[in-house]
Protein backbone atom coordinates (compact mmCIF):
# COMPACT_ATOMS: atom_id res chain seq x y z
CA UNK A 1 0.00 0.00 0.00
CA UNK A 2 2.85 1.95 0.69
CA UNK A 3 4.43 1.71 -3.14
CA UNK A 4 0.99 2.66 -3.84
CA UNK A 5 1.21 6.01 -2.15
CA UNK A 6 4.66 6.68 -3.06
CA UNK A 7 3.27 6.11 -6.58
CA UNK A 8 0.50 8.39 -6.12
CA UNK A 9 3.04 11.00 -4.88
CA UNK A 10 5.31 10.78 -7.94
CA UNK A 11 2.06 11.16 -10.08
CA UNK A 12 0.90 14.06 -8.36
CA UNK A 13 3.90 16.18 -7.15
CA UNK A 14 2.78 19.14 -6.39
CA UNK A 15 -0.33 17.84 -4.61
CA UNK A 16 2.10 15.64 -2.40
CA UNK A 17 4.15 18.98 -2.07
CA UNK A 18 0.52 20.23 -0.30
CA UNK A 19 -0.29 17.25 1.70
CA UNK A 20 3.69 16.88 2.98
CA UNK A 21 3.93 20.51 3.60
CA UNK A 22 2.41 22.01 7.29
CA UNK A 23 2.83 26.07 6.34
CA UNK A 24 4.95 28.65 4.38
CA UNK A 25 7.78 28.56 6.41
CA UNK A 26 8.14 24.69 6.20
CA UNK A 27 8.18 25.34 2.79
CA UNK A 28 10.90 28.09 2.60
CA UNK A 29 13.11 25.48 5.00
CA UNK A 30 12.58 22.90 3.07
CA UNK A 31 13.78 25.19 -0.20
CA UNK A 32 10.03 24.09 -1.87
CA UNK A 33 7.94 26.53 -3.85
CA UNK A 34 4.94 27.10 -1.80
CA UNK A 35 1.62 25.35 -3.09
CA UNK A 36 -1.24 27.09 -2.28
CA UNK A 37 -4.40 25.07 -1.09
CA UNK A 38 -6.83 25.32 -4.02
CA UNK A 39 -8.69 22.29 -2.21
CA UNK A 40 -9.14 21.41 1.00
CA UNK A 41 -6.45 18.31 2.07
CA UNK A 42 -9.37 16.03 2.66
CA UNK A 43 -9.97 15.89 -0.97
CA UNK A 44 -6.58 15.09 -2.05
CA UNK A 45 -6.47 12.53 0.75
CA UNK A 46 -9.38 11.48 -0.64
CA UNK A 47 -7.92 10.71 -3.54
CA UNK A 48 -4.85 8.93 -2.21
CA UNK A 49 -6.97 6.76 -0.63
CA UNK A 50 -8.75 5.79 -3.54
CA UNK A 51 -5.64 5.33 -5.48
CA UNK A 52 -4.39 3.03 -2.91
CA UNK A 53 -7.55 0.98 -1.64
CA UNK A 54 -9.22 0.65 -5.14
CA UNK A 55 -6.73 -1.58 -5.95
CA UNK A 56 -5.54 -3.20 -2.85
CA UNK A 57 -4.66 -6.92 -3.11
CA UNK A 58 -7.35 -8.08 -0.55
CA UNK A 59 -10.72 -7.78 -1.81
CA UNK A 60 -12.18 -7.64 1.36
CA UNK A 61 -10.59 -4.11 1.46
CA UNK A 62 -11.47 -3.34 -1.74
CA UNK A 63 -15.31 -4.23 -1.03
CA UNK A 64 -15.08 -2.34 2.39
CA UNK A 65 -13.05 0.98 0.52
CA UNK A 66 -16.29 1.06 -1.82
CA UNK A 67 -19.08 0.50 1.11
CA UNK A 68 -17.20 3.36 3.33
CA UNK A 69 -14.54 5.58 1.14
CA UNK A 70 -14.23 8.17 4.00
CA UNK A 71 -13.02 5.63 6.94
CA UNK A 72 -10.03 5.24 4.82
CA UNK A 73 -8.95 8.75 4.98
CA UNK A 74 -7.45 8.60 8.38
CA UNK A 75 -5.28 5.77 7.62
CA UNK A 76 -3.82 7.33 4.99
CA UNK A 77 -3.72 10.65 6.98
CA UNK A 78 -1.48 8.76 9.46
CA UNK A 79 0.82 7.30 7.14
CA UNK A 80 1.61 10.42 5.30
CA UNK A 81 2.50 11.85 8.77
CA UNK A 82 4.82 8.90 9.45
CA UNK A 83 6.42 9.33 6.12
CA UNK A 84 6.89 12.97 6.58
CA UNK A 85 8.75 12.13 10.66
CA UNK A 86 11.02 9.76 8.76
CA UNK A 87 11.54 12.06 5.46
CA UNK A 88 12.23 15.39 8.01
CA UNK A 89 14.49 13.06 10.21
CA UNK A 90 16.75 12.16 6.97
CA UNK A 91 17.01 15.21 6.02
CA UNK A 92 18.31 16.89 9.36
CA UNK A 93 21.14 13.50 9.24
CA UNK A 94 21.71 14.68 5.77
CA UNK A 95 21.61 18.52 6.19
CA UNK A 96 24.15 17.89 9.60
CA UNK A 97 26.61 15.70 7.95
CA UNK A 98 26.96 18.27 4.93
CA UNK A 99 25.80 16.11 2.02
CA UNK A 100 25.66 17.27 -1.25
CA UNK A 101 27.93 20.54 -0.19
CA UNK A 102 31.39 20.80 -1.71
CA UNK A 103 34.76 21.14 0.86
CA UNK A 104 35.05 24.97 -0.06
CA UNK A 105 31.13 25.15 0.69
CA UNK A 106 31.49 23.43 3.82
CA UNK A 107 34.88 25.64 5.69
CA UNK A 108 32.18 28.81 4.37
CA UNK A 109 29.86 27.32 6.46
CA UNK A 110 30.83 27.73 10.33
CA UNK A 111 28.87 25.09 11.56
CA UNK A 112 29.91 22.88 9.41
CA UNK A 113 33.40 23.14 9.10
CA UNK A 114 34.37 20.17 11.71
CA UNK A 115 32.54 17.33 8.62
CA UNK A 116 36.32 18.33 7.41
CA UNK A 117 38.27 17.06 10.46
């Protein structure tokens, strides 16, 4: 379900840029081009879940997904939250061990000069 989402998300970019993103400064941190809400999240999670549960692999789910579309929302809510802890968490290890900066970049960057040794 999970490559399902992911798919979704590489699909529907700047959407996923919406539902990942929690305000304008996360956005400005993150170096992202704010997306405005033109819809409400519920709809886009929506819409993940129906690109996830419509074809799910058990068709017990599927059968349940079509009877009651909303109760899926939440677990999908909760997932993209989890995936957004782990993606934030990878990118402070990434952003404190200097990756992707060059060695002159790096002795610019006072806090980051010790990565040198």
């Amino acid at each position: 379900r999970t490559a399902r989402l992911i798919s979704w998300c590489k699909t529907y970019p700047d959407t996923c840029i919406k539902l990942f993103s929690d305000s304008h400064q996360e956005a400005v941190n993150e170096g992202w081009q704010r997306q405005q809400m033109s819809t409400q999240k519920e709809v886009y999670f929506q819409q993940v879940a129906d690109a996830v549960f419509t074809h799910d692999h058990d068709p017990r789910i599927r059968q349940l997904y079509a009877q009651y579309p909303s109760v899926f929302v939440k677990p999908i809510k909760s997932r993209f939250q989890s995936l957004r802890k782990k993606y934030n968490n990878a990118n402070k290890t990434l952003g404190s061990t200097g990756a992707g900066l060059t060695a002159i970049e790096l002795r610019e960057r006072p806090d980051m000069k010790g990565l040198l040794g």
